[in-house]
N, C-alpha and C. Protein backbone atom coordinates (compact mmCIF):
# COMPACT_ATOMS: atom_id res chain seq x y z
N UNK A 1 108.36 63.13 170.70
CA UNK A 1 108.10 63.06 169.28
C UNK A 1 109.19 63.80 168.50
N UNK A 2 109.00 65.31 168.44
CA UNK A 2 110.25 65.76 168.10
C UNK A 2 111.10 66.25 169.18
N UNK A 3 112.15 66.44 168.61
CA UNK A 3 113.71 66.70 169.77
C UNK A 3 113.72 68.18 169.76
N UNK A 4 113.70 68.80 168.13
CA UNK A 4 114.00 70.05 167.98
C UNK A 4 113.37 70.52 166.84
N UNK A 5 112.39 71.57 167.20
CA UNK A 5 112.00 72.20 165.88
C UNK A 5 112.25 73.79 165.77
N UNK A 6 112.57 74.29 164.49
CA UNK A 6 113.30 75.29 164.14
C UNK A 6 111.34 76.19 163.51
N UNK A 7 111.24 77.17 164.42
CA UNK A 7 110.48 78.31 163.47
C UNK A 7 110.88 79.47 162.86
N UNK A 8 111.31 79.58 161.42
CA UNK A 8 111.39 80.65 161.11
C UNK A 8 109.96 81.49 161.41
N UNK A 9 110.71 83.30 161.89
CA UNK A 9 109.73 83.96 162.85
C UNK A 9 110.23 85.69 161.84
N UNK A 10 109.20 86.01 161.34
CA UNK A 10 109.44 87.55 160.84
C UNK A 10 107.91 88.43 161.81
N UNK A 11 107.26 88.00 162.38
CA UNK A 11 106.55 89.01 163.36
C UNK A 11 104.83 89.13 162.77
N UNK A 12 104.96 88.21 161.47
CA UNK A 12 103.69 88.06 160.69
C UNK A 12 102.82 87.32 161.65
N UNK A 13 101.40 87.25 160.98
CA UNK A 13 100.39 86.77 161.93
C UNK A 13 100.79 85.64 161.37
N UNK A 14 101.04 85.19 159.77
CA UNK A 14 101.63 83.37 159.83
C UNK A 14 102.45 82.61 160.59
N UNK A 15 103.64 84.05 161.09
CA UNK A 15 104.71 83.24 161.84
C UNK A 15 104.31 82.71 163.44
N UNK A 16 103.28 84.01 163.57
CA UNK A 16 102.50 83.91 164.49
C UNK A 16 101.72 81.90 165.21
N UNK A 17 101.09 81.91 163.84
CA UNK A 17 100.64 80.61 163.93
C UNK A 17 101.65 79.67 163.89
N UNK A 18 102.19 79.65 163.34
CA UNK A 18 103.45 78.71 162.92
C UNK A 18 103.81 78.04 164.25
N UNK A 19 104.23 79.13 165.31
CA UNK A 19 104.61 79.39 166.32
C UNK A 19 104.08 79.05 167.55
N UNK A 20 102.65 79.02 167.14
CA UNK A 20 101.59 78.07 168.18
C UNK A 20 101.82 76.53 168.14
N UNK A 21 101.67 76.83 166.50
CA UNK A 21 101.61 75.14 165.82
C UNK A 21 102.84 74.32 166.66
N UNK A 22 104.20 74.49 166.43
CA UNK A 22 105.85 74.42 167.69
C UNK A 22 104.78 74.40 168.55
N UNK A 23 104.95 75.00 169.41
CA UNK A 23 104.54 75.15 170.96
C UNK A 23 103.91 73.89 171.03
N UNK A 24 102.45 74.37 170.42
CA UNK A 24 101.43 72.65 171.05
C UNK A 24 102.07 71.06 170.36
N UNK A 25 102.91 70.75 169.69
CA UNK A 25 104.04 69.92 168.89
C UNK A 25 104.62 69.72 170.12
N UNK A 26 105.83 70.59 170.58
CA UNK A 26 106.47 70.04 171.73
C UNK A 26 105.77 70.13 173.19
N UNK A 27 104.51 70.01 173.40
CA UNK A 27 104.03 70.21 174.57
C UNK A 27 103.06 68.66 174.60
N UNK A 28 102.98 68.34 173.18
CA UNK A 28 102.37 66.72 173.28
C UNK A 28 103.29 65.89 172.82
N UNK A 29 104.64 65.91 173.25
CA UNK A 29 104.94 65.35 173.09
C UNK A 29 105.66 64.91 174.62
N UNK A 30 107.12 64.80 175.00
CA UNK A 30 107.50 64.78 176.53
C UNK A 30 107.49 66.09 176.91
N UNK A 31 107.39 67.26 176.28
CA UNK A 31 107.99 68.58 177.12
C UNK A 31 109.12 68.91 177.16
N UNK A 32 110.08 67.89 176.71
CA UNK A 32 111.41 67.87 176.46
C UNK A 32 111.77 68.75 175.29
N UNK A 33 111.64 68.89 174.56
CA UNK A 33 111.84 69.50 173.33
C UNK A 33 112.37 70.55 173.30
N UNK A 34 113.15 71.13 172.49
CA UNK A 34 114.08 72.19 172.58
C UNK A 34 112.62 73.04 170.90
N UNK A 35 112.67 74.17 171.55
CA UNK A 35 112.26 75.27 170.35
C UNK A 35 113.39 76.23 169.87
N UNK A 36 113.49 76.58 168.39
CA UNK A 36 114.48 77.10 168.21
C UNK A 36 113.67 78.28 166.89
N UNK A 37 114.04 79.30 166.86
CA UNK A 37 113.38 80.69 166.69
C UNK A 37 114.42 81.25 165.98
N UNK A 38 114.00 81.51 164.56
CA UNK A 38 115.11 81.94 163.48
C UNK A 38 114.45 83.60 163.10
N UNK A 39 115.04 84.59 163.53
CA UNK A 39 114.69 85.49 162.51
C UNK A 39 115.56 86.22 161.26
N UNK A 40 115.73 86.13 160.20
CA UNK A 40 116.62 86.34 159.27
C UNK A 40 116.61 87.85 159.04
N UNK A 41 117.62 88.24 158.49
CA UNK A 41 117.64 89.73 158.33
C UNK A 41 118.21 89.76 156.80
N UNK A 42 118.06 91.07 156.00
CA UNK A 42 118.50 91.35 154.74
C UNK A 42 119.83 91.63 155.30
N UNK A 43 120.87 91.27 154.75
CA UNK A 43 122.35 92.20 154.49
C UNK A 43 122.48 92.91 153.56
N UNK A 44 122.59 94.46 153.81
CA UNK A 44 122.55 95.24 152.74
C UNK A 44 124.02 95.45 152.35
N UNK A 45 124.65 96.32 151.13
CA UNK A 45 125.86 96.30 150.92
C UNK A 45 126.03 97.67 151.20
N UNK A 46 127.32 98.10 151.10
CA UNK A 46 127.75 99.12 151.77
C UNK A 46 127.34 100.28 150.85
N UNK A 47 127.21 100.29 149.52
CA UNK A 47 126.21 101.24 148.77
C UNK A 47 124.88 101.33 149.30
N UNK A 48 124.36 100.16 149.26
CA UNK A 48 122.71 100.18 150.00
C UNK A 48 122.85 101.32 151.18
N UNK A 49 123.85 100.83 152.13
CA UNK A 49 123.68 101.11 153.23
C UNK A 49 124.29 102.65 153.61
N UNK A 50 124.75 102.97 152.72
CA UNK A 50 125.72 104.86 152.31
C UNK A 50 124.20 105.44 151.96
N UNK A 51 123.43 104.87 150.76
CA UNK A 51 121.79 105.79 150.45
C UNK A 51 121.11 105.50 151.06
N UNK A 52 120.70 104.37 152.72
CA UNK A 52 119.90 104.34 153.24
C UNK A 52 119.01 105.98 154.11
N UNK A 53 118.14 105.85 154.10
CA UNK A 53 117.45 106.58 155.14
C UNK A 53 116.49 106.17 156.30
N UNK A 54 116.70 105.35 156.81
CA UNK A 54 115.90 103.99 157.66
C UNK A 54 115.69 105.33 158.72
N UNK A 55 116.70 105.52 159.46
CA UNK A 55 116.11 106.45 160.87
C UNK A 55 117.06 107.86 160.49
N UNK A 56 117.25 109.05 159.96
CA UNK A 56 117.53 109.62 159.73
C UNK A 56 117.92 110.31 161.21
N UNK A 57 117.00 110.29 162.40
CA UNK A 57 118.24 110.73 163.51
C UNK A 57 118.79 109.98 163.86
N UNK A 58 118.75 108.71 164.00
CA UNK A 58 119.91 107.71 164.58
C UNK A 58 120.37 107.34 163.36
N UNK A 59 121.95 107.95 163.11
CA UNK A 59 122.48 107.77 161.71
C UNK A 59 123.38 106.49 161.81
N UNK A 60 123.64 105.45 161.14
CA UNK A 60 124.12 104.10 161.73
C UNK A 60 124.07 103.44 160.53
N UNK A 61 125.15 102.06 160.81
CA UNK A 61 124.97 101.27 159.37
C UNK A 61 124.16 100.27 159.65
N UNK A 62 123.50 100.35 158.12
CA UNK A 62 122.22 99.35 158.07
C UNK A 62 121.89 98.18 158.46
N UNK A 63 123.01 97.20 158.56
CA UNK A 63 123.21 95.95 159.15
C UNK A 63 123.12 95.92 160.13
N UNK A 64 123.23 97.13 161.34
CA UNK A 64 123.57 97.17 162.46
C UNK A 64 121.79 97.22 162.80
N UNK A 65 121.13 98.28 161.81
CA UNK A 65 119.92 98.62 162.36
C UNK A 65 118.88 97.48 162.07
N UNK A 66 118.99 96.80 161.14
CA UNK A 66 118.82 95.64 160.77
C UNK A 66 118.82 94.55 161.59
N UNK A 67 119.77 94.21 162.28
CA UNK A 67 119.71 93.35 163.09
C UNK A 67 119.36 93.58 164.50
N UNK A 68 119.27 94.37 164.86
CA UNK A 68 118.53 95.34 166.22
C UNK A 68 117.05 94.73 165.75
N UNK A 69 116.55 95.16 164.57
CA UNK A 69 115.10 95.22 164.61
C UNK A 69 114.72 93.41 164.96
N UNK A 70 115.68 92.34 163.57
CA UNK A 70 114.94 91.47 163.32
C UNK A 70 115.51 90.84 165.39
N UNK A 71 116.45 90.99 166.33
CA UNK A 71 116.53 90.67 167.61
C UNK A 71 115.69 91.11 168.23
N UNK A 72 114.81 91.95 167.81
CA UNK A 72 113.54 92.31 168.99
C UNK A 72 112.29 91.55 168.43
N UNK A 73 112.45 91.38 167.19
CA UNK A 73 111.38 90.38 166.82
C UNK A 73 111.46 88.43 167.16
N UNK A 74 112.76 88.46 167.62
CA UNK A 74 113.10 87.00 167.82
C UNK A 74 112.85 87.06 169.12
N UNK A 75 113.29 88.11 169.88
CA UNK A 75 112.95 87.98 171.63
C UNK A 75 111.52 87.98 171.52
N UNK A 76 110.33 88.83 170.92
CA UNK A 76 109.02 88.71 170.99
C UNK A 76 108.80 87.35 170.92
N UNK A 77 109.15 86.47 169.76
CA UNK A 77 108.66 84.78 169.78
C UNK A 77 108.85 84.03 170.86
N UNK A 78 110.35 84.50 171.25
CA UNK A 78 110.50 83.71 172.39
C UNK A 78 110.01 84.06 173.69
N UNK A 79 109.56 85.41 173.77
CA UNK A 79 108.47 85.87 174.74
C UNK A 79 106.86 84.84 174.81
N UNK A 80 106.68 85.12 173.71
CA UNK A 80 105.32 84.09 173.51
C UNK A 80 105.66 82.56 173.56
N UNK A 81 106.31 82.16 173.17
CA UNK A 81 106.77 80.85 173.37
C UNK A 81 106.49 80.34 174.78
N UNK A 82 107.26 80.98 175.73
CA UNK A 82 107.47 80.87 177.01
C UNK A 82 106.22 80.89 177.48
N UNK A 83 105.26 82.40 177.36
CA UNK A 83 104.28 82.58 177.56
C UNK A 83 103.03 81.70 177.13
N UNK A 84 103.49 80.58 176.46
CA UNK A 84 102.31 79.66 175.92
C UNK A 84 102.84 78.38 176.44
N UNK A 85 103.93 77.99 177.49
CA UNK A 85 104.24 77.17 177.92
C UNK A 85 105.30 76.26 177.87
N UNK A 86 106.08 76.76 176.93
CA UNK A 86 107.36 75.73 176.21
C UNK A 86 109.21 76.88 176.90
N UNK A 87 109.47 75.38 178.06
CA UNK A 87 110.41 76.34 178.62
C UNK A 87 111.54 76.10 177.62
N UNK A 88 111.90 75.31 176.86
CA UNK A 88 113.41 75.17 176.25
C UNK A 88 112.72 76.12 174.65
N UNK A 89 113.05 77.26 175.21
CA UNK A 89 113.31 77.92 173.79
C UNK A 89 114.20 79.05 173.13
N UNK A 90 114.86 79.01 172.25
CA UNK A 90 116.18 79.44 171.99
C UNK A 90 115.70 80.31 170.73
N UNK A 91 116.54 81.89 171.02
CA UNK A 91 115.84 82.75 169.40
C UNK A 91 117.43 82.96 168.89
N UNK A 92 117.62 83.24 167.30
CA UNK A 92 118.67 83.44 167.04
C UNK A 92 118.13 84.35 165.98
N UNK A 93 119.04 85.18 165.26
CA UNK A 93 119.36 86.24 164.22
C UNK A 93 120.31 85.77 162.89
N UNK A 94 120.07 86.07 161.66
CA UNK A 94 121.00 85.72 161.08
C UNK A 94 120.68 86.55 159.78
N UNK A 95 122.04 87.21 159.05
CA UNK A 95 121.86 88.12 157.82
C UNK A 95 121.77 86.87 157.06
N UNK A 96 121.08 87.04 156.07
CA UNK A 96 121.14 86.52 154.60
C UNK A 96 120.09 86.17 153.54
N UNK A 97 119.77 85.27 152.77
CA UNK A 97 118.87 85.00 151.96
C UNK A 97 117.97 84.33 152.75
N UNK A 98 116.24 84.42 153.04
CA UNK A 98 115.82 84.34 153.57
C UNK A 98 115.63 82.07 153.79
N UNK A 99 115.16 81.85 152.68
CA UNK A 99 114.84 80.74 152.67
C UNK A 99 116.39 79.80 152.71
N UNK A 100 117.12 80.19 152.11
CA UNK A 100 118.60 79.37 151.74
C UNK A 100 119.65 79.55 153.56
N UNK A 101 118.93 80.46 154.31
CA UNK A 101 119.42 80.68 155.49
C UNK A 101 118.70 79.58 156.17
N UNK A 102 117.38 79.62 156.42
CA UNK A 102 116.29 78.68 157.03
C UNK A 102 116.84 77.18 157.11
N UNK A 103 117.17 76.94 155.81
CA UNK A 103 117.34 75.79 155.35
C UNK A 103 118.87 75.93 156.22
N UNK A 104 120.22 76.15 155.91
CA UNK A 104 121.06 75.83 155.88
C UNK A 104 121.25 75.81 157.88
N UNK A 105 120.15 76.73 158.95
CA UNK A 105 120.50 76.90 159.58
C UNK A 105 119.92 75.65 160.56
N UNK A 106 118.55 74.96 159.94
CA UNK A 106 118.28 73.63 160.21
C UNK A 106 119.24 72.21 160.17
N UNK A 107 120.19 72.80 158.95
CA UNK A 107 120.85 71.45 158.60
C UNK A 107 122.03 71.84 159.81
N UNK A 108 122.55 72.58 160.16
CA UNK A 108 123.34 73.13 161.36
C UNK A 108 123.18 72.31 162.46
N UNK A 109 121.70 72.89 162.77
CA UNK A 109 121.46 72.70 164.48
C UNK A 109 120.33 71.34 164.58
N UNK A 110 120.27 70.67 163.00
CA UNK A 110 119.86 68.75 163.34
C UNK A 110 118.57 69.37 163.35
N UNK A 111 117.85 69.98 162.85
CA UNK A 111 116.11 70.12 163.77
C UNK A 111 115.57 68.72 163.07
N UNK A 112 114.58 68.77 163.75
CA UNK A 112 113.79 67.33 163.17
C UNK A 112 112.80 68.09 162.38
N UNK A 113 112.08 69.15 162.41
CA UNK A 113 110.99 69.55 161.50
C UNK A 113 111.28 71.43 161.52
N UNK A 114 110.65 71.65 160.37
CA UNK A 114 110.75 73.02 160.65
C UNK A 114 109.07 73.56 160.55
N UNK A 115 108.86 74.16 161.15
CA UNK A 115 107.50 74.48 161.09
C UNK A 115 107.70 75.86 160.63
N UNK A 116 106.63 76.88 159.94
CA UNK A 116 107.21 77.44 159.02
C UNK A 116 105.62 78.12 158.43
N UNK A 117 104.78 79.55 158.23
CA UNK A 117 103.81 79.89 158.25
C UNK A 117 104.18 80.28 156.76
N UNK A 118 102.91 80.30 156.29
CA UNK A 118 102.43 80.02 154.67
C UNK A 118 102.57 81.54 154.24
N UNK A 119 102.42 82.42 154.83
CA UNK A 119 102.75 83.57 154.45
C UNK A 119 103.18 84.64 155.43
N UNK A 120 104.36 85.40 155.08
CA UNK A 120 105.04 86.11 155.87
C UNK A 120 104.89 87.70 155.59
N UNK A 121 105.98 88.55 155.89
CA UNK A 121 106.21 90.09 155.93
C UNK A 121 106.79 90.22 154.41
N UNK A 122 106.38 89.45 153.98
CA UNK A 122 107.22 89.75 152.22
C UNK A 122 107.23 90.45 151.14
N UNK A 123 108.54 90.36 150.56
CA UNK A 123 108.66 91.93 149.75
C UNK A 123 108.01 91.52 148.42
N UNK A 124 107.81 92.38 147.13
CA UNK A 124 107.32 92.35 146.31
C UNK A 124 108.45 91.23 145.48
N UNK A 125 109.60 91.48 145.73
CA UNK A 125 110.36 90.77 144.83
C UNK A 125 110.20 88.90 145.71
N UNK A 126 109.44 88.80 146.81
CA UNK A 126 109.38 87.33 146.87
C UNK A 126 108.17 86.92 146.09
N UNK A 127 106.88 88.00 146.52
CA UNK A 127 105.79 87.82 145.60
C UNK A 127 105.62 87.15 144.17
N UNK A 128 107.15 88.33 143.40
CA UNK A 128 107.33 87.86 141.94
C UNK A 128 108.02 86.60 142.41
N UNK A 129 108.82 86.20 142.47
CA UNK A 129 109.43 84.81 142.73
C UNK A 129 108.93 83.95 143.40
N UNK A 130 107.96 83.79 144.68
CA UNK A 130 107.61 82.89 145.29
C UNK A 130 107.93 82.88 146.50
N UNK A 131 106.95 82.43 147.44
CA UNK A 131 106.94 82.36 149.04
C UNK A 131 108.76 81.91 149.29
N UNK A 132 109.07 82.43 150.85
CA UNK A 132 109.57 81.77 151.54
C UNK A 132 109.00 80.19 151.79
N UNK A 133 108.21 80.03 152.15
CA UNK A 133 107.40 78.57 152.52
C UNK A 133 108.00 77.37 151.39
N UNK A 134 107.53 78.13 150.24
CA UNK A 134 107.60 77.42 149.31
C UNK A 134 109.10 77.11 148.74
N UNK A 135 109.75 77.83 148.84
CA UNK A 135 111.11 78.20 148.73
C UNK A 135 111.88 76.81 150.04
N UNK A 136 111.40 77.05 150.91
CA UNK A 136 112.23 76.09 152.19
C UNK A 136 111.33 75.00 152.02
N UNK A 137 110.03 74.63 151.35
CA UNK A 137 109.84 72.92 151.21
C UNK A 137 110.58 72.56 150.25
N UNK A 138 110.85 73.64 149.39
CA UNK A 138 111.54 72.77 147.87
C UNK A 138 112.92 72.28 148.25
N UNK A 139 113.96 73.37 149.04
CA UNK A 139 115.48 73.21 149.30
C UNK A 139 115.37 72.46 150.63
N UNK A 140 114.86 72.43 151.61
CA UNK A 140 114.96 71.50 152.99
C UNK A 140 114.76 69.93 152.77
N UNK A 141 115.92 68.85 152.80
CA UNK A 141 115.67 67.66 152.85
C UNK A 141 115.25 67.14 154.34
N UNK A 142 114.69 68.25 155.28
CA UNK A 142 114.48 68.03 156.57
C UNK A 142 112.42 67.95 156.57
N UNK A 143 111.50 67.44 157.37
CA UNK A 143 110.12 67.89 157.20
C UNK A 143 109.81 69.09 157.03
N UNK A 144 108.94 69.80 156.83
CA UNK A 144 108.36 71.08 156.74
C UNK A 144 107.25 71.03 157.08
N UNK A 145 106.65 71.74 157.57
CA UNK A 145 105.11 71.85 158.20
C UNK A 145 104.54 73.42 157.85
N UNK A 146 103.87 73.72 157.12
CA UNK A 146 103.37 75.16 156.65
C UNK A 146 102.11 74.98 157.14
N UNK A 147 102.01 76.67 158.03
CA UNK A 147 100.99 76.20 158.66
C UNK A 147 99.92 77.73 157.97
């Protein structure tokens, strides 16, 4: 049915589902299916990242700690992934705008759908502006599935 579906994954109980939703998708379909596991990270700028205080004994730049975190949250999906039965599954990392990344990283790697949980780990400033979800059905000319 599908070839390749892309879950954006931030560690929420939505992404959570999202993430089931993939799994049982490519498991009725041949088994063939490739899963692909996005977790996005903020890029902070080098001011941000001079006044950070994230871990005050491990002193380090923010991007660095940043992407440490959101790679242990992409290996967790793809831990469960596996663990729920789906062997082709692939996690990746990427700094940037959350939804405009999603999108651009689908049109990349061809997915056929993105599956994608209705509510995530989100900051107040998506609140005022509006879901990720909502954000990647409006810009993705690819399916979307909010689960």
């Amino acid at each position: 049915m599908f070839k390749s579906i892309l879950v954006p994954f931030d560690g929420s109980q939505g992404a959570e589902n999202a993430l089931k939703m993939a799994v049982d998708l490519i498991k009725s379909g041949d088994g063939e299916g490739k899963l692909m596991i996005l977790t996005v990270y903020r890029h902070h700028s080098m001011l941000e990242a001079s006044l950070s205080m994230v871990r005050p004994n491990e002193p380090g730049n923010l991007d660095d700690v940043m992407r440490e975190h959101a790679t242990e949250v992409a290996d967790h999906a793809k831990k469960l992934a596996k663990e729920a039965g789906c062997p082709n599954v692939h996690a990746f990392v990427s700094p940037g705008g959350v939804a405009r990344t999603i999108v651009k990283f689908a049109d990349k790697h061809d997915n056929d759908l993105i599956v994608i949980g209705s509510r995530g780990m989100g900051s107040v400033e998506e609140y005022l502006l509006g879901s990720v979800s909502h954000k990647v059905t409006g810009l993705s000319k690819r399916p979307v599935l909010v689960v």
